[in-house]
C-alpha atoms as a PDB file:
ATOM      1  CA  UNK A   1      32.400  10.439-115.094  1.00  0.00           C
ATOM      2  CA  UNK A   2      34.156  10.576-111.753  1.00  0.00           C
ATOM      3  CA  UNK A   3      31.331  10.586-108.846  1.00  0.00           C
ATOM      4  CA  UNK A   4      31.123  14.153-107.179  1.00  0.00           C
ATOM      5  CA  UNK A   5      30.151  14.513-103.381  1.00  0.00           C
ATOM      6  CA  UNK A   6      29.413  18.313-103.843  1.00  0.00           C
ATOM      7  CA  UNK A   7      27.380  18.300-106.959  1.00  0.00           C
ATOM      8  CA  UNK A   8      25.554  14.235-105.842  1.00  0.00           C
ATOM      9  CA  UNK A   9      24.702  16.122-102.143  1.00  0.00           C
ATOM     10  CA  UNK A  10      23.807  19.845-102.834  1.00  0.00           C
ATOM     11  CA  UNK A  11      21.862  19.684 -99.785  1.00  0.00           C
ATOM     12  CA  UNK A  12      25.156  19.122 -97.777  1.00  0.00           C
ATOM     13  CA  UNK A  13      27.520  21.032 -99.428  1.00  0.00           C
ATOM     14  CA  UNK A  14      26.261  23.405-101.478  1.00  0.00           C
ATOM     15  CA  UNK A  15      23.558  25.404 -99.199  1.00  0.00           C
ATOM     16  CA  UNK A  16      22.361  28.890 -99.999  1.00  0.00           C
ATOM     17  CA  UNK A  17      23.497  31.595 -98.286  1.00  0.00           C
ATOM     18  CA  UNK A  18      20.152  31.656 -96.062  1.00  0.00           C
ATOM     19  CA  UNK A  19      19.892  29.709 -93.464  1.00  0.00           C
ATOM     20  CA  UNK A  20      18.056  26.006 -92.919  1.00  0.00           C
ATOM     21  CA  UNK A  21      17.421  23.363 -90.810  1.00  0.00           C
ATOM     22  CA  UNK A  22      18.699  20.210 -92.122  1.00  0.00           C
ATOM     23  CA  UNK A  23      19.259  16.252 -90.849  1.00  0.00           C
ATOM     24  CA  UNK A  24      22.781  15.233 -91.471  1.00  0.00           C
ATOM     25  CA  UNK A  25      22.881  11.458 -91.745  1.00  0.00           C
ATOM     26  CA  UNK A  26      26.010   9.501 -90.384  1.00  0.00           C
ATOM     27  CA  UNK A  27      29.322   9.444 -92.622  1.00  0.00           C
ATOM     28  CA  UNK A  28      32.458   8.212 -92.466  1.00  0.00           C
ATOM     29  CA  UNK A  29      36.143  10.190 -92.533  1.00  0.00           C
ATOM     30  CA  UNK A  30      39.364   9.951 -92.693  1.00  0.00           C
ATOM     31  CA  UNK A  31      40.315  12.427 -89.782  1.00  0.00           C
ATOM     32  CA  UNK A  32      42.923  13.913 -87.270  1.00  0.00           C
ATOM     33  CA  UNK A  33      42.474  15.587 -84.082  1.00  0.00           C
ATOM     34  CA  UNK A  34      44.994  18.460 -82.939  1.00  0.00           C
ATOM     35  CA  UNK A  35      45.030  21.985 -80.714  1.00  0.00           C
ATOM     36  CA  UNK A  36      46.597  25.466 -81.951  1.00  0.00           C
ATOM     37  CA  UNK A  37      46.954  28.107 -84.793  1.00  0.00           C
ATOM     38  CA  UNK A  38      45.704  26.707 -88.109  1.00  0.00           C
ATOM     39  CA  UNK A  39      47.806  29.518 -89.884  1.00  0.00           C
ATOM     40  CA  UNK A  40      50.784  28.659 -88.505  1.00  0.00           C
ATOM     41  CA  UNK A  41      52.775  27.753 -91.187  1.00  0.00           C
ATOM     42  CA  UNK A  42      54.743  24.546 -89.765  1.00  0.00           C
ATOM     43  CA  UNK A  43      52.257  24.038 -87.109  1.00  0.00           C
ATOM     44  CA  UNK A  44      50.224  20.897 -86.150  1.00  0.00           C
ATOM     45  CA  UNK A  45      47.196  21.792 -88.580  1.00  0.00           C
ATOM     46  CA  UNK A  46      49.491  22.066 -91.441  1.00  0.00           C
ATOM     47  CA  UNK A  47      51.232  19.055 -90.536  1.00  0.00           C
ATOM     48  CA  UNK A  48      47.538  16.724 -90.488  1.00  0.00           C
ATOM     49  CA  UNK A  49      46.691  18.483 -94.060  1.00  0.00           C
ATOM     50  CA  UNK A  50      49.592  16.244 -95.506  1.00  0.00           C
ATOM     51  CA  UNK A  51      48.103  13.224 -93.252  1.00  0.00           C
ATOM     52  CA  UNK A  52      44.498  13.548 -94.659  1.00  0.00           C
ATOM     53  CA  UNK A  53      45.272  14.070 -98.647  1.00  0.00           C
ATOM     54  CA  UNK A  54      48.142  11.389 -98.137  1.00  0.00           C
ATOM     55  CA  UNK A  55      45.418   8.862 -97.169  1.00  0.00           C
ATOM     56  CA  UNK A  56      42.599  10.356 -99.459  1.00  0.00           C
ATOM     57  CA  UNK A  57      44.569  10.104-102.522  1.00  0.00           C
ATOM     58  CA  UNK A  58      46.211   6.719-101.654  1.00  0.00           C
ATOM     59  CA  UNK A  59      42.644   5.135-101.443  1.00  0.00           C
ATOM     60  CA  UNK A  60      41.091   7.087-104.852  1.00  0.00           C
ATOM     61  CA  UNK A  61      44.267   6.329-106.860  1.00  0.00           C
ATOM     62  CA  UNK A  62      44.539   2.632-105.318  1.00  0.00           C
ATOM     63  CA  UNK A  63      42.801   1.050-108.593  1.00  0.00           C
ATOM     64  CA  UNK A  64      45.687   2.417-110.565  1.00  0.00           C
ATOM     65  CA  UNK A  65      48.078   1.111-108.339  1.00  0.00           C
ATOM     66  CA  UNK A  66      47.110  -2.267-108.743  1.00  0.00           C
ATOM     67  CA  UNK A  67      45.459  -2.786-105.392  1.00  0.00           C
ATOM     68  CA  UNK A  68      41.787  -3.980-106.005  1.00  0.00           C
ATOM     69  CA  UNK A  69      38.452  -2.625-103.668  1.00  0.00           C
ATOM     70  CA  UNK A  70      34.996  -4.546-103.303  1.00  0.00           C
ATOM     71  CA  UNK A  71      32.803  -1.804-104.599  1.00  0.00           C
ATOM     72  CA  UNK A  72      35.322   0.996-105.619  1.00  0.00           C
ATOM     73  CA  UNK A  73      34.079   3.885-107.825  1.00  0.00           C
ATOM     74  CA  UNK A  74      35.875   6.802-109.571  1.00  0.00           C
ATOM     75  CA  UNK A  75      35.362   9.836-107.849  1.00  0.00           C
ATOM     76  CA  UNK A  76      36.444  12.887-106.587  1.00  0.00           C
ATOM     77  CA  UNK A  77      38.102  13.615-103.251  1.00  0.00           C
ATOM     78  CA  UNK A  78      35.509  15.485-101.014  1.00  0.00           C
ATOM     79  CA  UNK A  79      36.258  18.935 -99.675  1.00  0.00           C
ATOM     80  CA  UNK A  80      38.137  19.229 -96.449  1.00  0.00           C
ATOM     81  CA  UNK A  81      36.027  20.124 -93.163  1.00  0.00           C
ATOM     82  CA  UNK A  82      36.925  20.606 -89.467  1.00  0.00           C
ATOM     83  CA  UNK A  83      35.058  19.978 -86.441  1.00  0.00           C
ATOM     84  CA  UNK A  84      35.899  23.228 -83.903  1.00  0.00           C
ATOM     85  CA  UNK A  85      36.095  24.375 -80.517  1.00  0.00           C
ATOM     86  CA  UNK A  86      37.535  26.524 -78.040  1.00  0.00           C
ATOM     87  CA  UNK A  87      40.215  25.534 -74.773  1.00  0.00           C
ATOM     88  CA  UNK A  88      40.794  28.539 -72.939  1.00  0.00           C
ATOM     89  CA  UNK A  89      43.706  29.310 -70.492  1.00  0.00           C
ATOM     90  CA  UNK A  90      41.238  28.896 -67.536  1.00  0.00           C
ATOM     91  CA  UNK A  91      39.691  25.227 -69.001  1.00  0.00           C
ATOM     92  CA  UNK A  92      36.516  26.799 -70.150  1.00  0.00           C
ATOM     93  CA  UNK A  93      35.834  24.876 -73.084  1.00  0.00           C
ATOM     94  CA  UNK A  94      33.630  27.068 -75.451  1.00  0.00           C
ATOM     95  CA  UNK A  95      31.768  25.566 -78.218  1.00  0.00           C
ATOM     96  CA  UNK A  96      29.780  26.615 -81.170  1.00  0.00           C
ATOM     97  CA  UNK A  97      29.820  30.202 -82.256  1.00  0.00           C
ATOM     98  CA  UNK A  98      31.494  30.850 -78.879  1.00  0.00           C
ATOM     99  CA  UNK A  99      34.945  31.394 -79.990  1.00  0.00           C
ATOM    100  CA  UNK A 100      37.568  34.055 -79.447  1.00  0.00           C
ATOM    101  CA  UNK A 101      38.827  34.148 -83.300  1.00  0.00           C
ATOM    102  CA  UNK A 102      41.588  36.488 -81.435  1.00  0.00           C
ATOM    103  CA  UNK A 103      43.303  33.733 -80.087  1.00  0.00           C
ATOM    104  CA  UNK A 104      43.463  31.186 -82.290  1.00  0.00           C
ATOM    105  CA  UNK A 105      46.410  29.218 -79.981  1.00  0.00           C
ATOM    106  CA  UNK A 106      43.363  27.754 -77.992  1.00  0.00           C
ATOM    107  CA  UNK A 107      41.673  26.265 -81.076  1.00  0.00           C
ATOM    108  CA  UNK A 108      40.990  22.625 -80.450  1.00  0.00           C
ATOM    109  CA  UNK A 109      40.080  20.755 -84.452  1.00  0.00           C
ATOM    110  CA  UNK A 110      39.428  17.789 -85.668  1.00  0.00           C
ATOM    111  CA  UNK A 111      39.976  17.970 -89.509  1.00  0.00           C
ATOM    112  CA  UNK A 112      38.901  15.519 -91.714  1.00  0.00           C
ATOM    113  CA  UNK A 113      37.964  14.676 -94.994  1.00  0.00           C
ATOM    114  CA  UNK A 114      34.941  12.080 -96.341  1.00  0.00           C
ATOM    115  CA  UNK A 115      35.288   8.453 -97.154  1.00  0.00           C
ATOM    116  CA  UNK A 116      34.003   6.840 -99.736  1.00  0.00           C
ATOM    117  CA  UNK A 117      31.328   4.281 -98.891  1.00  0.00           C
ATOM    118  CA  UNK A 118      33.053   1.394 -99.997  1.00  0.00           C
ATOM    119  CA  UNK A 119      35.550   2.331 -97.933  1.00  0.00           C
ATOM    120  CA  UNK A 120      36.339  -0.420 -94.826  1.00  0.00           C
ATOM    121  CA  UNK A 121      37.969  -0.670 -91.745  1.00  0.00           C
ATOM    122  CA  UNK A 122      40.394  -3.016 -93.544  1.00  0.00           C
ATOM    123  CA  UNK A 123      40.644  -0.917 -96.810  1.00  0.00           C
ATOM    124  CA  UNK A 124      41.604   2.423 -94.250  1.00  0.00           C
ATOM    125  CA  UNK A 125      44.202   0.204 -92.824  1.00  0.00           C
ATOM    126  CA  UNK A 126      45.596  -0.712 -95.697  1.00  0.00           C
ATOM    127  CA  UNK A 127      45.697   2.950 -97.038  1.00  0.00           C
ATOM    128  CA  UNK A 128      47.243   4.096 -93.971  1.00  0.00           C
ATOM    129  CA  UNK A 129      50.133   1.327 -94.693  1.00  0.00           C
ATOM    130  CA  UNK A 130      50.675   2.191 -98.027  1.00  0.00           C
ATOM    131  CA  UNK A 131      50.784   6.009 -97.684  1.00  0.00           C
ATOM    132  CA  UNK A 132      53.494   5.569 -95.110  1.00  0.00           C
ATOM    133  CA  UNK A 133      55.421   3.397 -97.181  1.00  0.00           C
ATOM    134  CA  UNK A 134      55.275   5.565 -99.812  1.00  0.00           C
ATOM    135  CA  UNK A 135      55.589   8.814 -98.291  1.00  0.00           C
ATOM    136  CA  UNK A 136      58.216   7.316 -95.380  1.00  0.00           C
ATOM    137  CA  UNK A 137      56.499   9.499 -93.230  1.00  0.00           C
ATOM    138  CA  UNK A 138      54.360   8.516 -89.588  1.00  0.00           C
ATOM    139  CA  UNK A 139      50.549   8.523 -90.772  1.00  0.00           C
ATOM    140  CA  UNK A 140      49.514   6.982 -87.044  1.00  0.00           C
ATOM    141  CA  UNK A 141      47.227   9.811 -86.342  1.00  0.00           C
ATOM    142  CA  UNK A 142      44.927   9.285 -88.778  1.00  0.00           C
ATOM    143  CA  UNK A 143      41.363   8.036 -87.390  1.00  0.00           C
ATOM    144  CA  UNK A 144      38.693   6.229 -89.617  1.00  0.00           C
ATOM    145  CA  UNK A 145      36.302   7.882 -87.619  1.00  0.00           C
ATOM    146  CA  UNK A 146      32.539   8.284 -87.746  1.00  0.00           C
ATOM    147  CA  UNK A 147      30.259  11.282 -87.092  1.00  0.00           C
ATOM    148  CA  UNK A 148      26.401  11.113 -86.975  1.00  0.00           C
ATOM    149  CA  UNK A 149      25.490  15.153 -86.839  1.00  0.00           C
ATOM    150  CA  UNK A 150      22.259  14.802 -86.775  1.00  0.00           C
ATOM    151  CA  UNK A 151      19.567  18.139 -86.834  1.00  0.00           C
ATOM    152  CA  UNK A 152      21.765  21.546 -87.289  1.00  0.00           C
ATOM    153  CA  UNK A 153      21.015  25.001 -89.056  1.00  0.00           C
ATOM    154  CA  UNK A 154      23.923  25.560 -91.574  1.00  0.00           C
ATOM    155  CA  UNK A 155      24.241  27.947 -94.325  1.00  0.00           C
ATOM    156  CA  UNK A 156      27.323  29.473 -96.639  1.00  0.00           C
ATOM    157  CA  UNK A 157      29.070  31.644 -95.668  1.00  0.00           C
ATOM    158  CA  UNK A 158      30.803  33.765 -98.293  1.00  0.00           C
ATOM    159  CA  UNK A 159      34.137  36.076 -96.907  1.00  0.00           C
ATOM    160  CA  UNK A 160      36.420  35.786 -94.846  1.00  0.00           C
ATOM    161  CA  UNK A 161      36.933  33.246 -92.100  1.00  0.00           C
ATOM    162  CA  UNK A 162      37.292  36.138 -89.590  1.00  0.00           C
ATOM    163  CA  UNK A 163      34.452  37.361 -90.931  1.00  0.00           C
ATOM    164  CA  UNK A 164      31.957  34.250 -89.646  1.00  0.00           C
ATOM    165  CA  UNK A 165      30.485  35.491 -86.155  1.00  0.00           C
ATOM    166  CA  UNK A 166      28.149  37.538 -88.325  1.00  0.00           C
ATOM    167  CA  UNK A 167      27.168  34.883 -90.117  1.00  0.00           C
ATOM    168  CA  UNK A 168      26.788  32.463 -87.497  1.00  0.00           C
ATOM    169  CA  UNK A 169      23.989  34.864 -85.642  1.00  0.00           C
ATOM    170  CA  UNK A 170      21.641  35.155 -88.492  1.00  0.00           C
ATOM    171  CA  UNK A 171      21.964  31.182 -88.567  1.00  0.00           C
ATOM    172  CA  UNK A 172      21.251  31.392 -84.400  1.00  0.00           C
ATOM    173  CA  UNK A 173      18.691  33.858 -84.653  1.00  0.00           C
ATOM    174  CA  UNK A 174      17.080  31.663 -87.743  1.00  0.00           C
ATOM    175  CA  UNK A 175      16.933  28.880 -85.445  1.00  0.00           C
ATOM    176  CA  UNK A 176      15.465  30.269 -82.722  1.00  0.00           C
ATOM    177  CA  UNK A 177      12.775  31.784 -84.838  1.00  0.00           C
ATOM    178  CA  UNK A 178      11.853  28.180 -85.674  1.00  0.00           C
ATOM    179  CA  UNK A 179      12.110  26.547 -81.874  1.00  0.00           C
ATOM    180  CA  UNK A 180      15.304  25.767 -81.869  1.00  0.00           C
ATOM    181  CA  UNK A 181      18.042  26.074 -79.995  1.00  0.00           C
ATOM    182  CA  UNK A 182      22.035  25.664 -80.645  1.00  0.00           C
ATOM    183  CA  UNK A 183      23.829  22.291 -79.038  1.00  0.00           C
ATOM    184  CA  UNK A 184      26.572  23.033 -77.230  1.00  0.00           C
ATOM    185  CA  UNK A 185      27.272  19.813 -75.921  1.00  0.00           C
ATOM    186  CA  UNK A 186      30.915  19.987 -77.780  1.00  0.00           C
ATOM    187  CA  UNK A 187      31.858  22.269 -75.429  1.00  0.00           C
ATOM    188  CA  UNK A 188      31.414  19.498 -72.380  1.00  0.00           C
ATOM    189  CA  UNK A 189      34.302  18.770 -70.679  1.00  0.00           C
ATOM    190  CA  UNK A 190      34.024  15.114 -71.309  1.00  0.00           C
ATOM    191  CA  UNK A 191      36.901  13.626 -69.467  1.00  0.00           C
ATOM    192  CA  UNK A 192      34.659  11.713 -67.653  1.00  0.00           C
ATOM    193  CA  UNK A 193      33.718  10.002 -70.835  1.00  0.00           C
ATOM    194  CA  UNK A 194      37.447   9.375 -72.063  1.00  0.00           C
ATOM    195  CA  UNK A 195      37.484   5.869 -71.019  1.00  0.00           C
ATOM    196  CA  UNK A 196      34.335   5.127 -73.077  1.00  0.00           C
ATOM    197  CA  UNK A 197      36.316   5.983 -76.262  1.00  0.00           C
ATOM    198  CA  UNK A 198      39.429   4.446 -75.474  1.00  0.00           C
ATOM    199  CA  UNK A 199      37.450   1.302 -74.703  1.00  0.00           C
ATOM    200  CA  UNK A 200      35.748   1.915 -78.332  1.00  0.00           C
ATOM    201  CA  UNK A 201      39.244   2.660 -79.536  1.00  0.00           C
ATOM    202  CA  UNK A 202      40.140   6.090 -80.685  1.00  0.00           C
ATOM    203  CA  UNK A 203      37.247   5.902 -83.799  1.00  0.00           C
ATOM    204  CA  UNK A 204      34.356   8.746 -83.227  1.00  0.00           C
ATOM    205  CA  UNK A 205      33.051  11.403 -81.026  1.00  0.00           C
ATOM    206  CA  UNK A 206      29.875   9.693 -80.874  1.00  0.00           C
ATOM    207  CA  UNK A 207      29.338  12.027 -77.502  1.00  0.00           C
ATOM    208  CA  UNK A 208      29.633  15.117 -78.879  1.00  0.00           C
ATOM    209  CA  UNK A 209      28.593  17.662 -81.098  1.00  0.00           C
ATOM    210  CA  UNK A 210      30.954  20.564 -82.342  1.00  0.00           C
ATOM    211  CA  UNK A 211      30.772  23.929 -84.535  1.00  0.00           C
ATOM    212  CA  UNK A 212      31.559  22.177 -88.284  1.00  0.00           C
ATOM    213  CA  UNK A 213      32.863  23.794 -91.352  1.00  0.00           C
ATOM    214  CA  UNK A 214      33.614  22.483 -94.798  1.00  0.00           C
ATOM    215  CA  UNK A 215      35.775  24.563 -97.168  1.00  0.00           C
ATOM    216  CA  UNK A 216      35.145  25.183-100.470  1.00  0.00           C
ATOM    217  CA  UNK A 217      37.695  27.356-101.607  1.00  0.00           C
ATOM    218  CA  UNK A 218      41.456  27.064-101.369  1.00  0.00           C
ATOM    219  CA  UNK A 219      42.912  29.972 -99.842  1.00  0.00           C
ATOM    220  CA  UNK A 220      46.116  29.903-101.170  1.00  0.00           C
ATOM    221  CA  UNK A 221      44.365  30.862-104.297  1.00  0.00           C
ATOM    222  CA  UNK A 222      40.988  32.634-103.533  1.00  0.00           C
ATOM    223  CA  UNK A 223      40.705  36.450-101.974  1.00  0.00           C
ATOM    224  CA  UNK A 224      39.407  36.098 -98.824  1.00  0.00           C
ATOM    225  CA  UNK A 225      36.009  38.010 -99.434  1.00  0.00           C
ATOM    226  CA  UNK A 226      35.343  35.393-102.365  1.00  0.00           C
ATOM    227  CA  UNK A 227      35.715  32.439 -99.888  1.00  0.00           C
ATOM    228  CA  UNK A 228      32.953  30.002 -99.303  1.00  0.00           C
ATOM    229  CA  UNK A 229      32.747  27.857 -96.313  1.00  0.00           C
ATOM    230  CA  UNK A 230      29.726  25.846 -95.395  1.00  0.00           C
ATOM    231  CA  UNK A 231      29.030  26.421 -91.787  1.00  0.00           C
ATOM    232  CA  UNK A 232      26.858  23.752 -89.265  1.00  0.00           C
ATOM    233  CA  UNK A 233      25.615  24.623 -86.094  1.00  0.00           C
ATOM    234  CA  UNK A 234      23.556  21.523 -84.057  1.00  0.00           C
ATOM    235  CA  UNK A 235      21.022  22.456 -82.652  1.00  0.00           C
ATOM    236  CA  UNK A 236      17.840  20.485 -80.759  1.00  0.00           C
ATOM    237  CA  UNK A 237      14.339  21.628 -81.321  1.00  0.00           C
ATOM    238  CA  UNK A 238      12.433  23.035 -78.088  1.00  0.00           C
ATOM    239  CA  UNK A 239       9.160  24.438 -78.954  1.00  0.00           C
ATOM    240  CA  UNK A 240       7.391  26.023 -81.627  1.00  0.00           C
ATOM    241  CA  UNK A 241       6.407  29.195 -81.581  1.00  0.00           C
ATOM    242  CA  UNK A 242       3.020  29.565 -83.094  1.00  0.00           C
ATOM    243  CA  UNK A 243       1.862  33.051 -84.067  1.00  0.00           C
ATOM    244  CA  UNK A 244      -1.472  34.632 -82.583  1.00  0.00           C
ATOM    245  CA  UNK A 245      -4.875  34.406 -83.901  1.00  0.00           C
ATOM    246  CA  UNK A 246      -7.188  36.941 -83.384  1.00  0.00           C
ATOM    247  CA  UNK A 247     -10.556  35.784 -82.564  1.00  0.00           C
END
């Protein structure tokens, strides 16, 4: 039986609907990093879907193409998720649960979809390769690229996309509750720190942390009040708040 991400890691992505603290360990992705409209329907985040499920299905279908992997499995292609935040017209860079979802033009993503562990440096070149060969098309700005997340507060979210500020301050006001507070450090301006990843190459936002959301659903095919999306907020811990004791 093919291996299953969702069903192996319930903790990751299949929360319940209230919300948790939870330590999300470093994986790996196969990712690409673009700005606007994500329902545009020729637009830039259209054009990475065929970029990440070109690469994903090159590597899980690679045993049947004759192309042998050190450690390969059978298993099923993760869900797709997307790292968000905000560029407004002024610069302001707003981060998690910060957004405008009116003007979706400023969006700033990086979507991406999980990589098998067995999955190299050298075997993500090689997919990357063969997918363009195949396809004919430019795969170049795909990233192997690896996020540690670390402590967040996360929860599903079941409706529409739209629909998610509502969601996202019961996880805030969970949080809080507990001593925590949300990481906004994804909404940095970081150019100052641009040299430090091209001189790591373009693999990983190692310096940041950013609003994260992985899809369950397809919405091509799912109403939008029947959508689930997992939704992550980091956050950093700050105190506990201990309750009163009478003497």
């Amino acid at each position: 039986m093919a291996f299953d991400y969702k069903k192996e890691y319930k903790e990751f992505y299949l929360p319940p609907k209230k919300p948790g603290i939870i330590d999300v360990p470093a994986m790996n992705y196969v990712a690409v990093r673009g700005r606007g409209n994500p329902n545009e329907p020729d637009g830039e985040y259209q054009a990475a879907m065929g970029i990440l499920y070109g690469i994903a299905f090159t590597i899980k279908m690679s045993e049947r193409a004759g192309h042998a992997i050190e450690g390969y499995f059978s298993y099923v292609v993760p869900p797709l998720e997307g790292l968000w935040r905000q560029r407004k017209e002024t610069g302001e860079i707003r981060g998690a649960g910060a957004f405008d979802y009116g003007k979706k033009d400023e969006l700033e993503w990086i979507s991406m979809i999980r990589l098998p562990e067995f999955v190299t440096r050298e075997v993500f070149d090689w997919a990357v390769r063969e997918a363009e060969e195949k396809k004919q098309k430019d795969f170049s700005k795909a990233e192997f690229f690896t996020y540690c997340e670390g402590l967040c507060v996360q929860c599903m979210h079941v409706g529409a996309y739209d629909d998610e500020p509502d969601t996202i301050r019961r996880m805030r006001k969970y949080a809080e509750e507990l001593g925590y507070a949300v990481d906004d450090r994804g909404a940095e301006n970081v150019q100052e720190k641009e040299p430090e990843r091209e001189k790591n190459g373009k693999d990983g936002v190692l310096f940041q942390r950013f609003h994260h959301e992985i899809y369950l659903s397809d919405p091509r095919r799912t109403a939008p009040e029947r959508l689930r999306t997992v939704i992550r907020q980091p956050v950093v811990y700050i105190c506990w708040h201990r309750p009163e004791v009478e003497d």
